[in-house]
PDB file of N, CA and C in Angstrom:
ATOM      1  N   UNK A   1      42.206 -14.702 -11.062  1.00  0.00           N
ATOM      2  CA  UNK A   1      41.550 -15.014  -9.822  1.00  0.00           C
ATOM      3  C   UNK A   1      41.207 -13.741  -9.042  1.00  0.00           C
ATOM      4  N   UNK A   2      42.162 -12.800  -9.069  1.00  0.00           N
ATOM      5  CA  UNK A   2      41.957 -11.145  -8.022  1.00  0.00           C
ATOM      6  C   UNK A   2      40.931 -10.926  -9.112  1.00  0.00           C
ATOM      7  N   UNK A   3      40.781 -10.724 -10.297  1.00  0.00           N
ATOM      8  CA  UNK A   3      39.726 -10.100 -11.215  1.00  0.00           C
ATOM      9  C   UNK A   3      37.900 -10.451 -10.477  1.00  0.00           C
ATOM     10  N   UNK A   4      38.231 -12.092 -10.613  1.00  0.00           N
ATOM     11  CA  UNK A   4      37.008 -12.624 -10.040  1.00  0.00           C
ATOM     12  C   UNK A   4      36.702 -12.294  -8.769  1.00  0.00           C
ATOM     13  N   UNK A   5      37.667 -11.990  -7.804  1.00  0.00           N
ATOM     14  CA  UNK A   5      37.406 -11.767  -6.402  1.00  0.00           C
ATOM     15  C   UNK A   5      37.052 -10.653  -6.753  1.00  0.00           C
ATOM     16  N   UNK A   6      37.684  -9.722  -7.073  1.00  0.00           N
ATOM     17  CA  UNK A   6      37.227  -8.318  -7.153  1.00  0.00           C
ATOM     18  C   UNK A   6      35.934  -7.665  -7.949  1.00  0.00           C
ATOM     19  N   UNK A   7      35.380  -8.361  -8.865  1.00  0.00           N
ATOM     20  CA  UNK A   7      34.176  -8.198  -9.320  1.00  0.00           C
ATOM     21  C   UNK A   7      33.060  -8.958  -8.281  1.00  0.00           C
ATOM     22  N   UNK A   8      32.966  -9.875  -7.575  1.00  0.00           N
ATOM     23  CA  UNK A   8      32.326 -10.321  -6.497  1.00  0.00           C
ATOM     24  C   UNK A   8      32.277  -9.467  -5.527  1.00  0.00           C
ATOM     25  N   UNK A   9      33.284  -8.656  -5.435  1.00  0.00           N
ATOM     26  CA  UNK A   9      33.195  -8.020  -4.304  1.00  0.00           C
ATOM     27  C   UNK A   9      32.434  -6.243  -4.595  1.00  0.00           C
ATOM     28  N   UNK A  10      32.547  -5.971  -5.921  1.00  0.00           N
ATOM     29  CA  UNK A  10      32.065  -4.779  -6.201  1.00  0.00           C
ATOM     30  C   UNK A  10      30.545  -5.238  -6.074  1.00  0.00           C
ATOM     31  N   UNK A  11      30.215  -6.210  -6.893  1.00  0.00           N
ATOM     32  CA  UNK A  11      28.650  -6.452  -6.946  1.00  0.00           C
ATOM     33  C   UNK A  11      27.953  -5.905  -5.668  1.00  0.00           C
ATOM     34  N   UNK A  12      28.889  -6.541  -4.635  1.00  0.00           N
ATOM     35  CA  UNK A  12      28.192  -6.374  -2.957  1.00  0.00           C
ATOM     36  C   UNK A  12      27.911  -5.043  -2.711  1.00  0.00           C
ATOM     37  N   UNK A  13      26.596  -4.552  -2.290  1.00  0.00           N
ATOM     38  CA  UNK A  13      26.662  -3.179  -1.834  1.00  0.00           C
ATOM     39  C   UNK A  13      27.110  -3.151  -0.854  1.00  0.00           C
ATOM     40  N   UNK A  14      28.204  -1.932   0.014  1.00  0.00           N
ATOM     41  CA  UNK A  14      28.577  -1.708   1.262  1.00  0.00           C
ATOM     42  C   UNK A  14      27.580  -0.734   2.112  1.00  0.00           C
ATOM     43  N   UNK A  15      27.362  -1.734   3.435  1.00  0.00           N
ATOM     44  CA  UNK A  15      26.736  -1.066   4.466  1.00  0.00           C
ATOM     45  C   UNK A  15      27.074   0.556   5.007  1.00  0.00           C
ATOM     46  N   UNK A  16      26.556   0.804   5.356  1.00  0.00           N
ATOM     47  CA  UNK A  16      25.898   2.872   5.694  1.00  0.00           C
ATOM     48  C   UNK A  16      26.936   2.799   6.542  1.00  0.00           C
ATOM     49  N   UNK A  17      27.060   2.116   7.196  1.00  0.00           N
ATOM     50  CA  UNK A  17      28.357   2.062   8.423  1.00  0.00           C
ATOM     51  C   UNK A  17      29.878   2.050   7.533  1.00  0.00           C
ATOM     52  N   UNK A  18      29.958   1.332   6.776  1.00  0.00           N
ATOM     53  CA  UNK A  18      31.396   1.530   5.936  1.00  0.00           C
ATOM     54  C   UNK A  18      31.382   2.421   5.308  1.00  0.00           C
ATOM     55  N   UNK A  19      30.387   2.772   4.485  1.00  0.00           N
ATOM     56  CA  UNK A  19      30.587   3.850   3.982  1.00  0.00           C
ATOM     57  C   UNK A  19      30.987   5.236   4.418  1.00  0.00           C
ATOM     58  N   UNK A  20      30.095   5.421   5.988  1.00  0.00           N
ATOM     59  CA  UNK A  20      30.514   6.474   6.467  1.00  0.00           C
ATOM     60  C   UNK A  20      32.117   6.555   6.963  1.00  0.00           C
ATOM     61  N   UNK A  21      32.880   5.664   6.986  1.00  0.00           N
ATOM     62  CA  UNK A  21      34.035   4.848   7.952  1.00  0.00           C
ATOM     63  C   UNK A  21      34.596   5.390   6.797  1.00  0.00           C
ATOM     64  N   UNK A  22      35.117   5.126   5.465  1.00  0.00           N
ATOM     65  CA  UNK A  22      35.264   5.487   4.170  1.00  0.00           C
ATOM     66  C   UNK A  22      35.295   6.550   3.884  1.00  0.00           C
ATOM     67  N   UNK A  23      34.300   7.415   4.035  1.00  0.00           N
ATOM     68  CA  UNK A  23      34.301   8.958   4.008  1.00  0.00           C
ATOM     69  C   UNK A  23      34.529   9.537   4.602  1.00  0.00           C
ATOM     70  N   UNK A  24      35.203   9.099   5.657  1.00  0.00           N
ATOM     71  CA  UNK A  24      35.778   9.794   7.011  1.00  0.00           C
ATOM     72  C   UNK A  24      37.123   9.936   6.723  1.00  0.00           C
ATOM     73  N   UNK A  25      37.076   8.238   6.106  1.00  0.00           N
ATOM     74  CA  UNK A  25      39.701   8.417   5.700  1.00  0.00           C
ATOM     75  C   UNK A  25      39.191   9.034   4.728  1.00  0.00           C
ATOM     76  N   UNK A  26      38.434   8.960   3.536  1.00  0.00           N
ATOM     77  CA  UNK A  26      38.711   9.902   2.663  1.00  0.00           C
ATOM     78  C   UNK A  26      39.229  11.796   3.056  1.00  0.00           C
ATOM     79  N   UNK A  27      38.382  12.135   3.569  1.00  0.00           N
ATOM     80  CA  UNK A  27      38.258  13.439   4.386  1.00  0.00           C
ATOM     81  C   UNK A  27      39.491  14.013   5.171  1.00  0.00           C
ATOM     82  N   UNK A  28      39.842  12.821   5.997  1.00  0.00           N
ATOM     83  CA  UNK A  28      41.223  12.912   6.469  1.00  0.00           C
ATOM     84  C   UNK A  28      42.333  12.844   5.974  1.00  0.00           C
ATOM     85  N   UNK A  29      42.266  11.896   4.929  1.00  0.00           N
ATOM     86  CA  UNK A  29      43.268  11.948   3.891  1.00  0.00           C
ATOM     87  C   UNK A  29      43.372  13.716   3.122  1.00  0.00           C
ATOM     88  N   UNK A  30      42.657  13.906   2.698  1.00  0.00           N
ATOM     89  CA  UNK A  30      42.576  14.833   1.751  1.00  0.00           C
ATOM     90  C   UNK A  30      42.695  16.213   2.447  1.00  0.00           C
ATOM     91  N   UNK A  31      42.982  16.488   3.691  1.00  0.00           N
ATOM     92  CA  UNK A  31      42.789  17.335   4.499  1.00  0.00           C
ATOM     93  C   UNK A  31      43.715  18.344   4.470  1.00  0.00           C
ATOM     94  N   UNK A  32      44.807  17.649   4.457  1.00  0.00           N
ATOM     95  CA  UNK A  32      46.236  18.562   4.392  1.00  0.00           C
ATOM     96  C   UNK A  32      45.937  18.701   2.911  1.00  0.00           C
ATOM     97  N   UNK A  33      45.724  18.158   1.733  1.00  0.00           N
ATOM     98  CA  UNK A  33      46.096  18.649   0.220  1.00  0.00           C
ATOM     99  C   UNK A  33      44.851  19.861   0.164  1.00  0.00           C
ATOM    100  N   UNK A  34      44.089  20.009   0.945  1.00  0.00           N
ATOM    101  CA  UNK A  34      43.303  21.188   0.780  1.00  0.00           C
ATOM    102  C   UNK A  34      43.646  22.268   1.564  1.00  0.00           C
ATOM    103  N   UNK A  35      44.239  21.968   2.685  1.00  0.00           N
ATOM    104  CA  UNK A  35      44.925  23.215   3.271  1.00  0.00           C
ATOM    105  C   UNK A  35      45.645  23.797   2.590  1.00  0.00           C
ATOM    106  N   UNK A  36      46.872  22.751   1.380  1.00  0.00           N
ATOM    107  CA  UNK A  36      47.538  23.790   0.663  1.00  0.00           C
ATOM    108  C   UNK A  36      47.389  24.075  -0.332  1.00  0.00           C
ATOM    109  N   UNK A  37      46.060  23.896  -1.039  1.00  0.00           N
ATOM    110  CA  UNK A  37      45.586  24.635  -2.045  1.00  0.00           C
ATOM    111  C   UNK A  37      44.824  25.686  -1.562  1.00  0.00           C
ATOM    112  N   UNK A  38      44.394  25.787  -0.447  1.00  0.00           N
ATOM    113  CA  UNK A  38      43.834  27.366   0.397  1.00  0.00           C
ATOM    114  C   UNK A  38      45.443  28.335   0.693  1.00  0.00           C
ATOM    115  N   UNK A  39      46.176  27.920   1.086  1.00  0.00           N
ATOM    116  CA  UNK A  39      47.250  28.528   1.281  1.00  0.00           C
ATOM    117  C   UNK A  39      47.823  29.066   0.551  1.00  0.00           C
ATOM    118  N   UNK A  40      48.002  28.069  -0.789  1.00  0.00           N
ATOM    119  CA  UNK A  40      48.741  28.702  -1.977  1.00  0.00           C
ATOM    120  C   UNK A  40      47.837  29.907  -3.174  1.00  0.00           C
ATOM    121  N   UNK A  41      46.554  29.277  -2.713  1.00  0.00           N
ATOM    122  CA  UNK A  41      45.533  30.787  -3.757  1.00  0.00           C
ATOM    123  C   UNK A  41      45.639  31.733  -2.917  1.00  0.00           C
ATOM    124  N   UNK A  42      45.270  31.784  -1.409  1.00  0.00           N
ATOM    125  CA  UNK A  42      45.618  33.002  -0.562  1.00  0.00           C
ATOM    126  C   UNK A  42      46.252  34.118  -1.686  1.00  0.00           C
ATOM    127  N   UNK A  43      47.558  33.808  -1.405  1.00  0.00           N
ATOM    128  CA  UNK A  43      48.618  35.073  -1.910  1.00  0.00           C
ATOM    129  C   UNK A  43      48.326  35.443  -3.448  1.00  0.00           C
ATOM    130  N   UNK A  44      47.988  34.014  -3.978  1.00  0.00           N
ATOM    131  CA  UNK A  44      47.041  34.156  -5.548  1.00  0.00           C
ATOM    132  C   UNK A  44      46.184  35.558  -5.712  1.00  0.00           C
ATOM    133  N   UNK A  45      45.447  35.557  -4.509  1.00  0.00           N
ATOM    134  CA  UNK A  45      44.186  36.342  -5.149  1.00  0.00           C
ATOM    135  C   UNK A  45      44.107  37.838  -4.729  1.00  0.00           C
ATOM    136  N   UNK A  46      45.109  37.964  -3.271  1.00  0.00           N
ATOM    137  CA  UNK A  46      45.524  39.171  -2.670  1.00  0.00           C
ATOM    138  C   UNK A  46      46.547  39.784  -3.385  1.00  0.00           C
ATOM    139  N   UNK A  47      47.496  39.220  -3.855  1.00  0.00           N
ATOM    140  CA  UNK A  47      48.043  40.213  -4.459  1.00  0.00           C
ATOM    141  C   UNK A  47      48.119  41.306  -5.110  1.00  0.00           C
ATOM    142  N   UNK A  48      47.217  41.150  -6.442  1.00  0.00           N
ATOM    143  CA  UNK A  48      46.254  42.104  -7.259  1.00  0.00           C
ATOM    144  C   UNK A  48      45.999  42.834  -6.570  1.00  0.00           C
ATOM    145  N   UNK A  49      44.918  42.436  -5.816  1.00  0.00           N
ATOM    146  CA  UNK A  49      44.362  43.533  -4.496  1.00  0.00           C
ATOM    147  C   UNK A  49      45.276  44.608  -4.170  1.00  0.00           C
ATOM    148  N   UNK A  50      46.144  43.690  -3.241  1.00  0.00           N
ATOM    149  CA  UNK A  50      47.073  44.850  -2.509  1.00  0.00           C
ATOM    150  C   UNK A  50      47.989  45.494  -3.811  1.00  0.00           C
ATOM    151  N   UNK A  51      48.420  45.016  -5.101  1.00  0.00           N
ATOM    152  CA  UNK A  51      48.984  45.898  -5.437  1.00  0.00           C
ATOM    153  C   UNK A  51      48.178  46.683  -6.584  1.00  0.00           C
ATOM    154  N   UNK A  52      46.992  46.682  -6.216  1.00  0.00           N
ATOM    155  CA  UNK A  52      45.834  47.910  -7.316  1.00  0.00           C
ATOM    156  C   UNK A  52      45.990  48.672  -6.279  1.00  0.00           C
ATOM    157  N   UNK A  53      45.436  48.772  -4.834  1.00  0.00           N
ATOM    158  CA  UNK A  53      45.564  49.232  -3.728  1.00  0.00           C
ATOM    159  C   UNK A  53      46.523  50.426  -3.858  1.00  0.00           C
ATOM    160  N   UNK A  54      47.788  49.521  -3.739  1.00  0.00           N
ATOM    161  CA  UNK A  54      48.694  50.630  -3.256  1.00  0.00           C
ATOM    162  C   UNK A  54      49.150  51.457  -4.377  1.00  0.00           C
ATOM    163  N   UNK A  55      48.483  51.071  -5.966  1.00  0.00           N
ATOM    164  CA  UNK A  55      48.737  51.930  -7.337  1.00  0.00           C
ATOM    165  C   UNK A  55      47.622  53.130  -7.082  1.00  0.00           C
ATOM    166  N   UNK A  56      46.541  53.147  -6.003  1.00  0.00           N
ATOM    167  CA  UNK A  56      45.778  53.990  -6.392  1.00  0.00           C
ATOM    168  C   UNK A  56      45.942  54.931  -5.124  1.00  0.00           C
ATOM    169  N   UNK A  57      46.688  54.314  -3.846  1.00  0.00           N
ATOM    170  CA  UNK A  57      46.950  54.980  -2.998  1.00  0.00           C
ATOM    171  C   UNK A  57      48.562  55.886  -3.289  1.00  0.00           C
ATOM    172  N   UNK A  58      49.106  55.459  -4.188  1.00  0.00           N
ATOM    173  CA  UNK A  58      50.236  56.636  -4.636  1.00  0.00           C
ATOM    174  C   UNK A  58      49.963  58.028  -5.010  1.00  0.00           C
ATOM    175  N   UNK A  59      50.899  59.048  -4.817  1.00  0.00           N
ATOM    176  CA  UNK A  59      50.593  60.342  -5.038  1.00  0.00           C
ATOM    177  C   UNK A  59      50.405  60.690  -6.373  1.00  0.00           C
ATOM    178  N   UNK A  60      51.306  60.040  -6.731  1.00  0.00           N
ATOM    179  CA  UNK A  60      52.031  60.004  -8.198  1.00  0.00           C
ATOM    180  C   UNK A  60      51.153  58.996  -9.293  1.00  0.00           C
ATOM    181  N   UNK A  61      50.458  59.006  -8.939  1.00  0.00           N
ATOM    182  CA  UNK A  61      49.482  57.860  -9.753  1.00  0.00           C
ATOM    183  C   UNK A  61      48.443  58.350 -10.680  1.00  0.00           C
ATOM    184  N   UNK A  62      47.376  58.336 -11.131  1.00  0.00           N
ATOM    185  CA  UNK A  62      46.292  58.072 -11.937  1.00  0.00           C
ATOM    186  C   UNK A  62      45.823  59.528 -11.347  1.00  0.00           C
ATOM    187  N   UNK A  63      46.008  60.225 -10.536  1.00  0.00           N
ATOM    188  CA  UNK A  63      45.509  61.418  -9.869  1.00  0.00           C
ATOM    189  C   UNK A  63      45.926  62.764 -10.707  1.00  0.00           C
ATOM    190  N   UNK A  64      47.614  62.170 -10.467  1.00  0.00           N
ATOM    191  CA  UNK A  64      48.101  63.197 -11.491  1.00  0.00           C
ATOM    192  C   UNK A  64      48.015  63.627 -13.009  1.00  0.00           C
ATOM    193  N   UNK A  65      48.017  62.250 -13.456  1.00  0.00           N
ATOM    194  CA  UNK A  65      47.985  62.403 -14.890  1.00  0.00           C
ATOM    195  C   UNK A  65      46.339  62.409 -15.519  1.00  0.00           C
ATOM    196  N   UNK A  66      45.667  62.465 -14.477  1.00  0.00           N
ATOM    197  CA  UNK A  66      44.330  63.066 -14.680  1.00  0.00           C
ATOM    198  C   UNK A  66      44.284  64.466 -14.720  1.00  0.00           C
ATOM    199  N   UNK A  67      44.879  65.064 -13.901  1.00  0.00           N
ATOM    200  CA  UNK A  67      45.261  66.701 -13.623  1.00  0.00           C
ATOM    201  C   UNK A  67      45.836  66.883 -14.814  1.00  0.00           C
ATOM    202  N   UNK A  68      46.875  66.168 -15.730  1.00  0.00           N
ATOM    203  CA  UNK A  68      47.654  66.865 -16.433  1.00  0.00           C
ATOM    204  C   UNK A  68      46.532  66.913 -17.922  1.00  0.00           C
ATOM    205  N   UNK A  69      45.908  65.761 -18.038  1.00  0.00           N
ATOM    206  CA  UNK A  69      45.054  65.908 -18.840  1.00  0.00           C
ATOM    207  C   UNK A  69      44.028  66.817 -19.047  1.00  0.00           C
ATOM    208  N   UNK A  70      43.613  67.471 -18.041  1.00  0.00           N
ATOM    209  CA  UNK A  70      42.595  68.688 -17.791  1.00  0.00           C
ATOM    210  C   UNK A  70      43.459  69.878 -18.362  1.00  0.00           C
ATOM    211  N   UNK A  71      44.767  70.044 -17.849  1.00  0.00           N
ATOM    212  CA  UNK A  71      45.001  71.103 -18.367  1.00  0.00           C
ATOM    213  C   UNK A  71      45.271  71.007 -19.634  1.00  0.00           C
ATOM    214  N   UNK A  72      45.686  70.298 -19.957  1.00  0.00           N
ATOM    215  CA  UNK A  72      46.171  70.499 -21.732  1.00  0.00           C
ATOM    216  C   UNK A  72      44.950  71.029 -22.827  1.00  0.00           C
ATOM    217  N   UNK A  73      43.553  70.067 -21.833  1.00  0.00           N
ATOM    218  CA  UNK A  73      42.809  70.603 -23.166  1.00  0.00           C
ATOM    219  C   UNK A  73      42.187  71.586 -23.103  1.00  0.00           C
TER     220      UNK A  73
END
């Protein structure tokens, strides 16, 4: 019987007004699960960053052993 109700009821197209009403809880619903997938790539994608950053801002880094390579050859 829910089968039959529920195929009767899909057939029906829903009015511009529900729909928008619909895409509104959708939106709201989903609001917080997108905040914390922005939150959690944040630190995802900076990290790298900041730690290439601070590998190239060392003294002791890629600077030196460029120097040491010049002299040897």
């Amino acid at each position: 019987m829910f089968k039959t109700i529920e195929i009767e009821v899909l057939k029906q197209r829903p009015s511009p007004a529900l729909q928008l009403e619909f895409a509104q809880h959708d939106f709201e619903r989903l609001k917080s699960f997108c905040l914390l997938i922005y939150i959690a790539i944040i630190p995802l994608v900076t990290h790298p960053l900041i730690k290439g950053l601070s590998m190239d801002l060392q003294p002791s880094g890629a600077i030196l052993t460029g120097l040491a390579f010049h002299t040897r050859a």
